[in-house]
N, C-alpha and C. Protein backbone atom coordinates (compact mmCIF):
# COMPACT_ATOMS: atom_id res chain seq x y z
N UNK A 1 30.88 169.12 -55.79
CA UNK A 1 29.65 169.53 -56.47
C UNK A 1 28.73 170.22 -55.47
N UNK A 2 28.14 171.40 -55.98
CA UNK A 2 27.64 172.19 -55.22
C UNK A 2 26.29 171.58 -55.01
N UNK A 3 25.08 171.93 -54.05
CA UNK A 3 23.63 171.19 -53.76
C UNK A 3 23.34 171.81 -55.21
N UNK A 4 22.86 172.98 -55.48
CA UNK A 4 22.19 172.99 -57.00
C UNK A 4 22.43 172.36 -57.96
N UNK A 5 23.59 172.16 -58.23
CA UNK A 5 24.72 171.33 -59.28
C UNK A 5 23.82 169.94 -59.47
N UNK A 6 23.91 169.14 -57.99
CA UNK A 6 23.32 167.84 -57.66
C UNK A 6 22.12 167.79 -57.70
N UNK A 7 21.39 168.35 -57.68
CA UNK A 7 19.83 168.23 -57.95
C UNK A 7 19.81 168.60 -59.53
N UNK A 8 20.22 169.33 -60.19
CA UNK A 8 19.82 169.83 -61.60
C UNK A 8 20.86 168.40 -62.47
N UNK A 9 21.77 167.71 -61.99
CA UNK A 9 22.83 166.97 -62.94
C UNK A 9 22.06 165.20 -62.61
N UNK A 10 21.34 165.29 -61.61
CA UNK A 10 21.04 163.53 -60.75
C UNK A 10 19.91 163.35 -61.73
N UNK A 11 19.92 162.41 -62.34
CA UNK A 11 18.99 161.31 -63.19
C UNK A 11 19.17 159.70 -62.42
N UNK A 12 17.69 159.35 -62.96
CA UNK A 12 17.65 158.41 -62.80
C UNK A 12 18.30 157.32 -63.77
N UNK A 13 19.36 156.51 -62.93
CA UNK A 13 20.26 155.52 -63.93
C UNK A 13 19.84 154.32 -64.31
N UNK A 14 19.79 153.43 -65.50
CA UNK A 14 19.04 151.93 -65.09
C UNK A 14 20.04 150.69 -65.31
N UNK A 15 21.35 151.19 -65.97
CA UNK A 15 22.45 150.80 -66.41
C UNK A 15 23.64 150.84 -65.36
N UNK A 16 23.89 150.07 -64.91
CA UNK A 16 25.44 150.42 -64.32
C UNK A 16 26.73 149.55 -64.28
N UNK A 17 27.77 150.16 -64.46
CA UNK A 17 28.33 149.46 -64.28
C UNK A 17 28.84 148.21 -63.10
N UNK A 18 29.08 147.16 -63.36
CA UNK A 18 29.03 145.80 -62.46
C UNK A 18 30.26 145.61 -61.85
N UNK A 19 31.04 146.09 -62.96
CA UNK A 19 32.68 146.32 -61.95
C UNK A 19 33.20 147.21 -61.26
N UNK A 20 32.33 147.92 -61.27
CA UNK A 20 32.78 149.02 -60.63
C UNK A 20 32.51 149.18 -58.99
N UNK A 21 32.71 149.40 -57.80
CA UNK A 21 32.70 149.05 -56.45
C UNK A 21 32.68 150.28 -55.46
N UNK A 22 32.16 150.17 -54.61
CA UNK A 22 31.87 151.22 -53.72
C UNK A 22 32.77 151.24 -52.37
N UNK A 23 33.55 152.27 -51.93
CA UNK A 23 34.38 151.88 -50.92
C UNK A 23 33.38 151.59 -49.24
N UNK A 24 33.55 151.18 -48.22
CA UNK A 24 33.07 150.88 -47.00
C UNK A 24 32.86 152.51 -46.72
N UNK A 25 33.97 153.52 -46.78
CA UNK A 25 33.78 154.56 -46.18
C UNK A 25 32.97 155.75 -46.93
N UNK A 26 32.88 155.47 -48.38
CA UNK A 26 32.02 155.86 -48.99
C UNK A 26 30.44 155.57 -48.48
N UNK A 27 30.37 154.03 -48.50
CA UNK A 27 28.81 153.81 -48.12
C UNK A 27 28.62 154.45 -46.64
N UNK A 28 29.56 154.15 -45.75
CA UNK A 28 29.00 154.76 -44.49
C UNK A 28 28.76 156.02 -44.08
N UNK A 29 29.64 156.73 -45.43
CA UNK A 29 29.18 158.66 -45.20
C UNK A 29 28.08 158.65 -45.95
N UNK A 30 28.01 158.23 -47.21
CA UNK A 30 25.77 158.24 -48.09
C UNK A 30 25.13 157.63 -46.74
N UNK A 31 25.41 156.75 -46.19
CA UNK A 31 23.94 156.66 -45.12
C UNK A 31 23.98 157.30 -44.07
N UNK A 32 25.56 158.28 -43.55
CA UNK A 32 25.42 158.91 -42.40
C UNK A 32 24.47 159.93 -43.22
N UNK A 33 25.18 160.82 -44.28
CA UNK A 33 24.26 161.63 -44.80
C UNK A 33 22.91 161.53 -44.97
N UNK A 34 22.20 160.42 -45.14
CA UNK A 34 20.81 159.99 -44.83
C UNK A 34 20.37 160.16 -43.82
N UNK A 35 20.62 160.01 -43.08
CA UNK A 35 20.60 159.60 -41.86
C UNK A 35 20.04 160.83 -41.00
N UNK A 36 20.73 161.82 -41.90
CA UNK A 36 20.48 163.71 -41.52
C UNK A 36 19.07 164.16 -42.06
N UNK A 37 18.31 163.00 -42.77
CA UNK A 37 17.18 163.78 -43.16
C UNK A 37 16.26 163.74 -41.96
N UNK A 38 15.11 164.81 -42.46
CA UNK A 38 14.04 164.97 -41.59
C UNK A 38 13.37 163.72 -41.03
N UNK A 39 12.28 163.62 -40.06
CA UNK A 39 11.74 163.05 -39.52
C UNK A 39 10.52 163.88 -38.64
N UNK A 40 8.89 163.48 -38.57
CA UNK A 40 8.29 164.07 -37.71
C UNK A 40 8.78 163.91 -36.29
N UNK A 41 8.67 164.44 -35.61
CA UNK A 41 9.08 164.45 -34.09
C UNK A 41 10.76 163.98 -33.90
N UNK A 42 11.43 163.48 -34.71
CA UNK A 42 13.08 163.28 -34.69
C UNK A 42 12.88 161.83 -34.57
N UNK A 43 11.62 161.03 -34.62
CA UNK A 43 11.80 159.18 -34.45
C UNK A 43 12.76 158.20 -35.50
N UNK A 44 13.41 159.09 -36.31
CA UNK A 44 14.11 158.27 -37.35
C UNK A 44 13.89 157.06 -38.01
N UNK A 45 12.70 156.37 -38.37
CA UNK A 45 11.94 155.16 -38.42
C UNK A 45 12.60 154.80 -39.82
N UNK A 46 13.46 155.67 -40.44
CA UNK A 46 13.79 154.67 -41.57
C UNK A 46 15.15 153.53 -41.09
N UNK A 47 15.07 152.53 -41.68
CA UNK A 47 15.76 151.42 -41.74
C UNK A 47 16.25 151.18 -43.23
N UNK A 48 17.83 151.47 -43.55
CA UNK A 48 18.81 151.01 -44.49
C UNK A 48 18.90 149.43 -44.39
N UNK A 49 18.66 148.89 -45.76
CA UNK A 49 18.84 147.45 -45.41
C UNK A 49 19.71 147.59 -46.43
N UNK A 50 21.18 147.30 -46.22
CA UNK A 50 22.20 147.09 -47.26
C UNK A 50 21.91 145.91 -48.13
N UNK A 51 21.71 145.68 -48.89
CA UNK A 51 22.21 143.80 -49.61
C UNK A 51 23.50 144.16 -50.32
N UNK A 52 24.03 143.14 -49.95
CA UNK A 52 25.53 143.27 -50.25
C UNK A 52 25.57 141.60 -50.05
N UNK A 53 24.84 140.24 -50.17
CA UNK A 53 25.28 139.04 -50.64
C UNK A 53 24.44 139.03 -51.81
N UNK A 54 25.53 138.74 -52.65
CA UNK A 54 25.39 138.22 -54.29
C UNK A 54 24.21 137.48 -54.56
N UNK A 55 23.49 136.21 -53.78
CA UNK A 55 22.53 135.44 -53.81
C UNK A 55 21.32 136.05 -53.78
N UNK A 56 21.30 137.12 -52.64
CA UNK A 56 20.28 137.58 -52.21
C UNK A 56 19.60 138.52 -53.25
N UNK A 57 20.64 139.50 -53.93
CA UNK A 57 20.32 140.04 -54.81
C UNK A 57 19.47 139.29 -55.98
N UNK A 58 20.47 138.27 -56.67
CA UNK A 58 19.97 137.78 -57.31
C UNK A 58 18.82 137.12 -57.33
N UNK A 59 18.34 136.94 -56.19
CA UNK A 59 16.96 136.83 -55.21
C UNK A 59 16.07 137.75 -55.96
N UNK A 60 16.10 139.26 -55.29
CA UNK A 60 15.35 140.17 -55.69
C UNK A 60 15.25 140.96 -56.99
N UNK A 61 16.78 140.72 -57.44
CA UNK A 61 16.55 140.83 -59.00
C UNK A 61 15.60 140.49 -59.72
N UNK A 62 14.88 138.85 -59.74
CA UNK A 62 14.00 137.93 -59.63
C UNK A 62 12.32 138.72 -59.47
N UNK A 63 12.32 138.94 -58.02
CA UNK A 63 11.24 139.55 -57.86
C UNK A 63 11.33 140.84 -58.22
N UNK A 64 11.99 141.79 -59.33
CA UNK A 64 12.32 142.94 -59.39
C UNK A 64 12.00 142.70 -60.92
N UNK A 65 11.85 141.35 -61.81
CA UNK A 65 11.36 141.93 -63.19
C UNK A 65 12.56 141.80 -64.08
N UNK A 66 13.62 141.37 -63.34
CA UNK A 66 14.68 141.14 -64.05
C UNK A 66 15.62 142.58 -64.22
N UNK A 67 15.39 143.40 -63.06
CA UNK A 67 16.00 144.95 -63.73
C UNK A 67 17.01 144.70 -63.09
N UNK A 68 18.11 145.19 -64.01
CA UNK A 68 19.56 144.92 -63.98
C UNK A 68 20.38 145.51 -63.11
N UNK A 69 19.83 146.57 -62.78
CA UNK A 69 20.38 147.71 -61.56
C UNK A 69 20.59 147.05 -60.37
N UNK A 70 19.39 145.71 -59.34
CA UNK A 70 19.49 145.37 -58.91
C UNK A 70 20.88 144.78 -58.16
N UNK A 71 21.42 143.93 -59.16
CA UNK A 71 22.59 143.18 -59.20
C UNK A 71 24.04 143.90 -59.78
N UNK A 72 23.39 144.92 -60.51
CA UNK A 72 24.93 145.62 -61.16
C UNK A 72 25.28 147.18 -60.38
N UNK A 73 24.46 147.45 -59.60
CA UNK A 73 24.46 148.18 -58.92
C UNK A 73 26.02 148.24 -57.98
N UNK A 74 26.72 148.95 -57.56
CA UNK A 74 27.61 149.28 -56.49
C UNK A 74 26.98 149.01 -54.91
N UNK A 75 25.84 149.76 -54.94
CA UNK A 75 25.29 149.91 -53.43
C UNK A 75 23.69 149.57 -54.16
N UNK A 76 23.51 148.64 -52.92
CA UNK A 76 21.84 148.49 -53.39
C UNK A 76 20.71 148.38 -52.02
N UNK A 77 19.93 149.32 -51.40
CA UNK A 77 19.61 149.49 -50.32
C UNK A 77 17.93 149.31 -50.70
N UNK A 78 17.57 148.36 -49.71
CA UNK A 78 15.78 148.65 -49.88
C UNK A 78 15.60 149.43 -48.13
N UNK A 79 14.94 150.41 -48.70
CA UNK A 79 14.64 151.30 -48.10
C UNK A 79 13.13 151.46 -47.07
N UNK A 80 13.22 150.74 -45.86
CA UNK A 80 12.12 150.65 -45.00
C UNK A 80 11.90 151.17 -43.78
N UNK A 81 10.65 151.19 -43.15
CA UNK A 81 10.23 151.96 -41.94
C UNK A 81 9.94 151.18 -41.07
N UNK A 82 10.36 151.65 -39.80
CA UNK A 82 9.58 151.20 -38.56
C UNK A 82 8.59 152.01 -38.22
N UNK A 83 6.93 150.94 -38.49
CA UNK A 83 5.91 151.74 -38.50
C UNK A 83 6.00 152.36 -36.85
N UNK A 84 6.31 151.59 -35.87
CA UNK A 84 6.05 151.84 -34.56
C UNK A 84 7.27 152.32 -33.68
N UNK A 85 8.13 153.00 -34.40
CA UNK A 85 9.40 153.33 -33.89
C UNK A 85 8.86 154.40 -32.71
N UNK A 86 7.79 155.51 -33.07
CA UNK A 86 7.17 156.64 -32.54
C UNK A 86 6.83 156.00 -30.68
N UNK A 87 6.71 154.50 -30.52
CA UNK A 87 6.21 153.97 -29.29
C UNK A 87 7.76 153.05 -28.68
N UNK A 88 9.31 153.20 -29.43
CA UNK A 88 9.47 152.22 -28.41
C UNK A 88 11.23 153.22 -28.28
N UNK A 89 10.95 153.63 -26.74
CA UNK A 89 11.62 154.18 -26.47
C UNK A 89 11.73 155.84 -26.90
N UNK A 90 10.91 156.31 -27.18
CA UNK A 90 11.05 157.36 -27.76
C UNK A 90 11.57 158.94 -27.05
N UNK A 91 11.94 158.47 -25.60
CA UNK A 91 12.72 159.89 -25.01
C UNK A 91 14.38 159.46 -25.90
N UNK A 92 13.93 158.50 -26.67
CA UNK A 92 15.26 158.37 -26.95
C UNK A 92 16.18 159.38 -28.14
N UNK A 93 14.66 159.72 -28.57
CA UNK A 93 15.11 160.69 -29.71
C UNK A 93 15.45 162.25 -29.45
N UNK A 94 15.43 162.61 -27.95
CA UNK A 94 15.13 164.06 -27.91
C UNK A 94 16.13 163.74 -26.47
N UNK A 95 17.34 162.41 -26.38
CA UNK A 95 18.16 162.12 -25.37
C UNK A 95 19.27 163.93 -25.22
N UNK A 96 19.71 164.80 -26.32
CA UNK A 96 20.38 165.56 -26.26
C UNK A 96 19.63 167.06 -25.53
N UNK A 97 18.56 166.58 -25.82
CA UNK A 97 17.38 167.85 -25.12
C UNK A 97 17.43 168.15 -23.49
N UNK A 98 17.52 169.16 -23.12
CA UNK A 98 16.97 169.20 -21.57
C UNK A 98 15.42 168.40 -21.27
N UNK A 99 15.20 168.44 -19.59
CA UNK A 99 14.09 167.33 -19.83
C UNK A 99 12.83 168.21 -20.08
N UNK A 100 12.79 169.86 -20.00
CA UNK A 100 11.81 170.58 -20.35
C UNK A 100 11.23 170.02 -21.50
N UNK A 101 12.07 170.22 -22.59
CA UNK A 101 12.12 169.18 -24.06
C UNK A 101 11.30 167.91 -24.05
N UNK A 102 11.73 167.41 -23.35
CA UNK A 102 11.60 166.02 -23.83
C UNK A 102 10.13 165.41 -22.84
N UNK A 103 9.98 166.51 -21.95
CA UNK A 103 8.76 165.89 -20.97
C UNK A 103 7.19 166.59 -21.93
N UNK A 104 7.67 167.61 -22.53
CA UNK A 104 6.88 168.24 -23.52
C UNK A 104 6.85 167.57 -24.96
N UNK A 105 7.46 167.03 -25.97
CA UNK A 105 7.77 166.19 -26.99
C UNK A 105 7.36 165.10 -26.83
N UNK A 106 7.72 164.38 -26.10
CA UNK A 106 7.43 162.95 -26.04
C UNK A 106 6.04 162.12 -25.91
N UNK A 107 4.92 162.76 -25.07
CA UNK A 107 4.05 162.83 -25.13
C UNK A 107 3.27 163.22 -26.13
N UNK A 108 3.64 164.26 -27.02
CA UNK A 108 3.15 164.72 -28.46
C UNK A 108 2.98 163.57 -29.02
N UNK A 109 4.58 163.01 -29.41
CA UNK A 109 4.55 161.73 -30.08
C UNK A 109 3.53 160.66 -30.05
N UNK A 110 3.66 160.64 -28.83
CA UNK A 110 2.44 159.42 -28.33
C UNK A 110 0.68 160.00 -29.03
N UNK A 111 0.55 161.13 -28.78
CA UNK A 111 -0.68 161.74 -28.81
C UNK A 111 -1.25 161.45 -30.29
N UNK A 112 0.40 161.84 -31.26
CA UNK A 112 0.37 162.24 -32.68
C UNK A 112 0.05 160.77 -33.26
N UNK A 113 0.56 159.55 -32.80
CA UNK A 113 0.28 158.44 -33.95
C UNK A 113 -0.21 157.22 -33.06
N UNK A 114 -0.64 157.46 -31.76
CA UNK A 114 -0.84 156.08 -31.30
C UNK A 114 -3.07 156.56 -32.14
N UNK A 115 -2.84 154.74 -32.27
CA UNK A 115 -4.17 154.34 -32.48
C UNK A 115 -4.83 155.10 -34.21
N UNK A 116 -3.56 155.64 -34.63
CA UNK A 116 -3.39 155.93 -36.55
C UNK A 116 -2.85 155.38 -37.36
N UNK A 117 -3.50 154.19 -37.75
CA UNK A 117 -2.15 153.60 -38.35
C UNK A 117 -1.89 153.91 -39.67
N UNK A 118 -2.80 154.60 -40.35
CA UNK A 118 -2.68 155.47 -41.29
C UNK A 118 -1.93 156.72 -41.68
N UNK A 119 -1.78 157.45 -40.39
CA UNK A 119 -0.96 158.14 -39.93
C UNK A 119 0.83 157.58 -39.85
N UNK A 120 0.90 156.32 -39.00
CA UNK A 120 1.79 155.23 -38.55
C UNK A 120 2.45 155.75 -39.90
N UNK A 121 1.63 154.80 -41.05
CA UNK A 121 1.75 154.39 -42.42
C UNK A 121 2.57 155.95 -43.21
N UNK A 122 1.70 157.15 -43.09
CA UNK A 122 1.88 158.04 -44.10
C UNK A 122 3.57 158.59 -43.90
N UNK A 123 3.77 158.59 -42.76
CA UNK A 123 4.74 159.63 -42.18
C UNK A 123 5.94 158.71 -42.52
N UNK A 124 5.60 157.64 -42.28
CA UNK A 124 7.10 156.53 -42.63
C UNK A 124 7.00 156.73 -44.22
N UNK A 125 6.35 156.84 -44.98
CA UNK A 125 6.70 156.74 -46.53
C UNK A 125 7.02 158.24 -46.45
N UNK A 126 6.55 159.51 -46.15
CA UNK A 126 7.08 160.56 -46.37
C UNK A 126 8.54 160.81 -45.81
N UNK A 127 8.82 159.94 -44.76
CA UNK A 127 10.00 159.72 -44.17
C UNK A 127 10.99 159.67 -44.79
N UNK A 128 11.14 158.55 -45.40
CA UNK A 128 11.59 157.33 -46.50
C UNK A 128 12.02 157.98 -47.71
N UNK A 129 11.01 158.80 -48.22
CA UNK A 129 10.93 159.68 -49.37
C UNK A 129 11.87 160.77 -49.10
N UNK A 130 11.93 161.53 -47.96
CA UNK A 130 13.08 162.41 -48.12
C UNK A 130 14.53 161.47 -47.69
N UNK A 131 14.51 160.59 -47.05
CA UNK A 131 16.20 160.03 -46.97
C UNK A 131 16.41 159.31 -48.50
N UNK A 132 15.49 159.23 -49.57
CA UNK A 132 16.01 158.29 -50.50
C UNK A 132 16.63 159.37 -51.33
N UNK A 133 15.66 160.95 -51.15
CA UNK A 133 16.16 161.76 -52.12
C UNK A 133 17.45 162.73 -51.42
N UNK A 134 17.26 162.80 -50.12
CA UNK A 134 19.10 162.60 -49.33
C UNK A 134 20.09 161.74 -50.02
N UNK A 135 19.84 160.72 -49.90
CA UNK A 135 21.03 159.63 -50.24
C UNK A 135 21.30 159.95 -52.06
N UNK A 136 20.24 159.87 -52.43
CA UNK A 136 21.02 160.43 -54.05
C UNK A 136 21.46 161.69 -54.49
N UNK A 137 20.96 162.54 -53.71
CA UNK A 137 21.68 163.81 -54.04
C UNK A 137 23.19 163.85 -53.28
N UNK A 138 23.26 163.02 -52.00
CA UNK A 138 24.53 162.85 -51.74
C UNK A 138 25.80 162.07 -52.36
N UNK A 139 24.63 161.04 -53.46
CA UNK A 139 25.20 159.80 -54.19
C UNK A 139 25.97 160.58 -55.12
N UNK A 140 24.88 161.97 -55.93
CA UNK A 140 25.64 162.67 -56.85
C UNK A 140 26.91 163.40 -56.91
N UNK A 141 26.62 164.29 -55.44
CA UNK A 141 27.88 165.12 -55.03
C UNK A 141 29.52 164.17 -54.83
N UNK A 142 28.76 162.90 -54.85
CA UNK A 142 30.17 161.93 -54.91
C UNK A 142 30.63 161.73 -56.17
N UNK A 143 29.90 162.17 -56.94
CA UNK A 143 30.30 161.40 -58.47
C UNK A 143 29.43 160.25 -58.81
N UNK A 144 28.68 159.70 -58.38
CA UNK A 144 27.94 158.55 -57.78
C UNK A 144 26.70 158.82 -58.75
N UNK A 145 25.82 157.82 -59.52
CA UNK A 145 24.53 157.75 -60.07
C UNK A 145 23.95 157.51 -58.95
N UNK A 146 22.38 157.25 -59.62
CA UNK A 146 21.42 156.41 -58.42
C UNK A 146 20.12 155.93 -59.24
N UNK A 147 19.32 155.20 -58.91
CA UNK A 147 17.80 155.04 -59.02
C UNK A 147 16.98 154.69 -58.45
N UNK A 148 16.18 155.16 -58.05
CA UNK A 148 14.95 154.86 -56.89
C UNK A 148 14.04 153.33 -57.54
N UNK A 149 13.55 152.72 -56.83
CA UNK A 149 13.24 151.86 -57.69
C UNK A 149 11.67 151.89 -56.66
N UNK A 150 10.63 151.42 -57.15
CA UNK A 150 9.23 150.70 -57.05
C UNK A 150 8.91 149.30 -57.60
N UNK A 151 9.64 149.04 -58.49
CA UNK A 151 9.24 148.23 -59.69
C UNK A 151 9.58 147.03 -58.94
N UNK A 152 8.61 146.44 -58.51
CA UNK A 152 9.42 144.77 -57.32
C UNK A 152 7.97 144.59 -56.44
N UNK A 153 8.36 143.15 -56.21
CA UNK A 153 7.17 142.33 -55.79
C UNK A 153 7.52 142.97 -54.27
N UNK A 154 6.71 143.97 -53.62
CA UNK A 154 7.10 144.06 -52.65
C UNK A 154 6.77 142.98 -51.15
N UNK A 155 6.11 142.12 -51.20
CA UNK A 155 5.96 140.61 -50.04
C UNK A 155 7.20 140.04 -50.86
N UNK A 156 6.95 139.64 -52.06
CA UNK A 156 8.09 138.79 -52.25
C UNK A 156 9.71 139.56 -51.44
N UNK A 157 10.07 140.75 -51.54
CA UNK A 157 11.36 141.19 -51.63
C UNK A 157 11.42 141.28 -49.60
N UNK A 158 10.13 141.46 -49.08
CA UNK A 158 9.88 141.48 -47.64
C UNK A 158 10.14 140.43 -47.27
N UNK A 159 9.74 139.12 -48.05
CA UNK A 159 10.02 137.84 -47.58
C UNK A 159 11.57 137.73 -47.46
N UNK A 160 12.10 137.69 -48.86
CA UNK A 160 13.67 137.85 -48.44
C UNK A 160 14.41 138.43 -47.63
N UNK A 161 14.04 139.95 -47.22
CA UNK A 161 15.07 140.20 -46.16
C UNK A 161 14.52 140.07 -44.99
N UNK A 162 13.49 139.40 -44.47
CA UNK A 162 12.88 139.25 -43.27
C UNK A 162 12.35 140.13 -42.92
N UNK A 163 11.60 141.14 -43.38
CA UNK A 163 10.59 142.47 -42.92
C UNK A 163 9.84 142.01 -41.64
N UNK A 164 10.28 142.19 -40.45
CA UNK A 164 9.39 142.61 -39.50
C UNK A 164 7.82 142.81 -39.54
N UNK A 165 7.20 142.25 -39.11
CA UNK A 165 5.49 142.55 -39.71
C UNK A 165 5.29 143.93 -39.13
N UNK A 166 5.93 145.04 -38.27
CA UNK A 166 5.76 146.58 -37.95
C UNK A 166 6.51 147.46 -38.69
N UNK A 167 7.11 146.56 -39.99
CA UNK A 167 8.02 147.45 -40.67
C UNK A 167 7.29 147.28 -42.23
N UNK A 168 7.56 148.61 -42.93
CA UNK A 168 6.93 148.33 -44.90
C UNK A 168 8.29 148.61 -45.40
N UNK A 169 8.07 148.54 -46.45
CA UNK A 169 9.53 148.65 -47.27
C UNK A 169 9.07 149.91 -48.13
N UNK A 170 9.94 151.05 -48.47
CA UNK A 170 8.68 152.24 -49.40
C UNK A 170 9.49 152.00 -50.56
N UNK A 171 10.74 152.08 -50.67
CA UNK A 171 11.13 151.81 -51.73
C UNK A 171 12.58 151.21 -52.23
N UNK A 172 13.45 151.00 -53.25
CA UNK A 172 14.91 150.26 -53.57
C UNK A 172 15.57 151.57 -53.67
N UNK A 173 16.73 151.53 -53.52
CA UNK A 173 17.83 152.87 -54.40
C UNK A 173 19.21 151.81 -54.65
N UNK A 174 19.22 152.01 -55.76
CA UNK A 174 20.68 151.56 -56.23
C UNK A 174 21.49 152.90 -57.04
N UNK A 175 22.56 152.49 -56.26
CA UNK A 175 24.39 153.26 -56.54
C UNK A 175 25.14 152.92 -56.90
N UNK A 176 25.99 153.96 -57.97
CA UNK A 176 26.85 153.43 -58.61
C UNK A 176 27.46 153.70 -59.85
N UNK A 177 27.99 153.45 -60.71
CA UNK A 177 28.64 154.41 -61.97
C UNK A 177 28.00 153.57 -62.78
N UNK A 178 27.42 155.03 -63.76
CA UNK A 178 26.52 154.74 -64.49
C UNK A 178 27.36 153.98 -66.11
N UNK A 179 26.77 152.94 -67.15
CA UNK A 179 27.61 152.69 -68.03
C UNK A 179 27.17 153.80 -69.32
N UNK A 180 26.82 155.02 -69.23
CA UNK A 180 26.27 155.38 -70.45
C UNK A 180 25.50 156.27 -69.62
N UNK A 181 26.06 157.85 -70.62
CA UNK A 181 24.63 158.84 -69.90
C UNK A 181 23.58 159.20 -69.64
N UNK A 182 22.96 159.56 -69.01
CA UNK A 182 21.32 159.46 -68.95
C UNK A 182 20.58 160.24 -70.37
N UNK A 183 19.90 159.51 -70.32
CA UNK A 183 18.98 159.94 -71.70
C UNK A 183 18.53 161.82 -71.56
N UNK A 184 18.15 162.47 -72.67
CA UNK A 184 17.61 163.60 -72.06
C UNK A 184 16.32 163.57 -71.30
N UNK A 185 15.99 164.15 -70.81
CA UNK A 185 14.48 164.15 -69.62
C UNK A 185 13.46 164.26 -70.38
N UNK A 186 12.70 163.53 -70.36
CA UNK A 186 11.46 162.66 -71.22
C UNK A 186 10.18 164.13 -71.71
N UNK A 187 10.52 165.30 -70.34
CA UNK A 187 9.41 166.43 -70.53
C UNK A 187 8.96 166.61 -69.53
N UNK A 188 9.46 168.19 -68.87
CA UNK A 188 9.12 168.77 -68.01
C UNK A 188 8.09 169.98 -67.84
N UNK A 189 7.45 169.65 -66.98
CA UNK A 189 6.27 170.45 -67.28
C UNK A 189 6.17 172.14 -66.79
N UNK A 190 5.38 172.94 -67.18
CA UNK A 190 6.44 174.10 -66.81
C UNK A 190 5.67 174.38 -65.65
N UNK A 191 6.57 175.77 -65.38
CA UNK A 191 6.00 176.03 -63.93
C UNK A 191 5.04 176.29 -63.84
N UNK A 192 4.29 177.32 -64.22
CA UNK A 192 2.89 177.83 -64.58
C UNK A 192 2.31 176.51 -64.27
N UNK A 193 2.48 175.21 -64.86
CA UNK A 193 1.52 173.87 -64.82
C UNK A 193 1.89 173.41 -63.51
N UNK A 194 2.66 173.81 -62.73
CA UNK A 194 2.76 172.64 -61.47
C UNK A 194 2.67 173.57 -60.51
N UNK A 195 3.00 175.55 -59.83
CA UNK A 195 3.07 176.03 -58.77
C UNK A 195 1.40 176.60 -58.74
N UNK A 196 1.32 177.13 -58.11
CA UNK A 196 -0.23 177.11 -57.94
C UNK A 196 -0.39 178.64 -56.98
N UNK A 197 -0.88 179.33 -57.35
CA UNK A 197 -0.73 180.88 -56.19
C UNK A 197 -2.19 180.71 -55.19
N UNK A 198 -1.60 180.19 -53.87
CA UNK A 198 -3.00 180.46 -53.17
C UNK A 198 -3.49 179.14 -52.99
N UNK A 199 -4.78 179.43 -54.11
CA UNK A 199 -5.43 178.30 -54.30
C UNK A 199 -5.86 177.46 -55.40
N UNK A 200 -6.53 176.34 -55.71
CA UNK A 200 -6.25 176.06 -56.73
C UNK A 200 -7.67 176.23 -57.62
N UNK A 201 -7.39 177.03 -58.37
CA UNK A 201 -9.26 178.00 -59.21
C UNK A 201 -10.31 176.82 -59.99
C-alpha cells in the first residue's frame, strides 16, 4: 500500500478482532518505523510501552471505560514521553555527527528547554503525536487497523505501568484486524473551512 493509499483508507477502529495476533517481527518493524518520526533537536523522548500481559490490560481496560479495543486489540501501546530526555546525555543524539555538529547542537538543546517546562511539556505531546500517526499509517500499509485512544483515567493507567514522575503518557494506540468496516466518516469539513491564505481575516 502506497503512503496516499494509507492515509486516505486508515480509520479509526473500536472493534477488533481478539483472535487474531500480531507477529514479534511485525511489532518490531511498526515501532522501528516509529521510531523514524521527527523529534525537535533528534532527543527521541517518546517511550513505547508495549502491554502485552493479559492482567494488565484488563487493568486498563478498567480505567479505560470499559473500551474493548483495549483488551481485543493485537498490539496495544500507551504512548509516553520523557519530559527530560533533552538533559540526559544528549551528545547522544547527534553521536553519528562530526563534533562541529554536535559542539554546536547540543548546547541549543540545553538553551531550548532547560527551565520550560511548558516547553518540556509541549514538544513531547507534539512528539508523541507524530510517532502515533507514524505507527498507524505504518499499521495500515500492513493491512493492520488502529485507534488512537484518549479516553482513560490517565494517573490511574500511569499508576499501572509505573510512569516515571519525568515522564506523561499523551496517548493509547491499539492494532489489529478490525471485526467489521469502519463506518463512513461522520463529516469532513471542506477545505475552504480549514486552509487559511496568509492570514486569518
Amino acid at each position: 500500500m502506497n503512503t496516499i493509499e494509507a492515509i486516505e483508507s486508515r480509520r479509526s477502529v473500536k472493534l477488533f478482532d481478539p483472535e487474531y495476533r500480531i507477529s514479534q517481527e511485525e511489532q518490531q518493524q511498526l515501532l522501528a518505523l516509529a521510531m523514524l518520526s521527527p523529534t525537535a533537536f533528534n532527543i527521541q523522548h517518546w517511550r513505547f510501552v508495549v502491554i502485552s500481559d493479559p492482567v494488565l490490560r484488563l487493568a486498563i481496560r478498567d480505567a479505560a471505560w470499559n473500551q474493548a479495543q483495549v483488551t481485543d486489540s493485537a498490539l496495544f501501546i500507551v504512548l509516553c514521553a520523557d519530559m527530560q530526555a533533552w538533559q540526559k546525555q544528549p551528545e547522544r543524539y547527534w553521536v553519528n555527527s562530526g563534533p562541529d555538529v554536535q559542539n554546536a547542537i547540543v548546547p541549543m538543546i540545553d538553551n531550548y528547554y532547560r527551565d520550560k517546562p511548558q516547553v518540556q511539556r509541549d514538544e513531547a505531546l507534539r512528539s508523541c503525536g507524530m510517532a502515533a500517526q507514524t505507527l498507524m499509517l505504518a499499521a495500515k500499509s500492513l493491512g493492520l487497523d488502529s485507534c488512537p485512544m484518549d479516553g482513560f483515567d490517565f494517573q490511574k493507567v500511569a499508576e499501572l505501568i509505573k510512569l516515571p514522575d519525568d515522564h506523561l503518557i499523551a496517548m493509547c494506540v491499539a492494532i489489529g484486524k478490525a471485526l467489521q468496516p469502519a463506518k463512513a466518516r461522520g463529516g469532513q469539513l471542506s477545505y475552504q473551512q480549514v486552509v487559511i491564505d496568509n492570514r486569518f481575516s
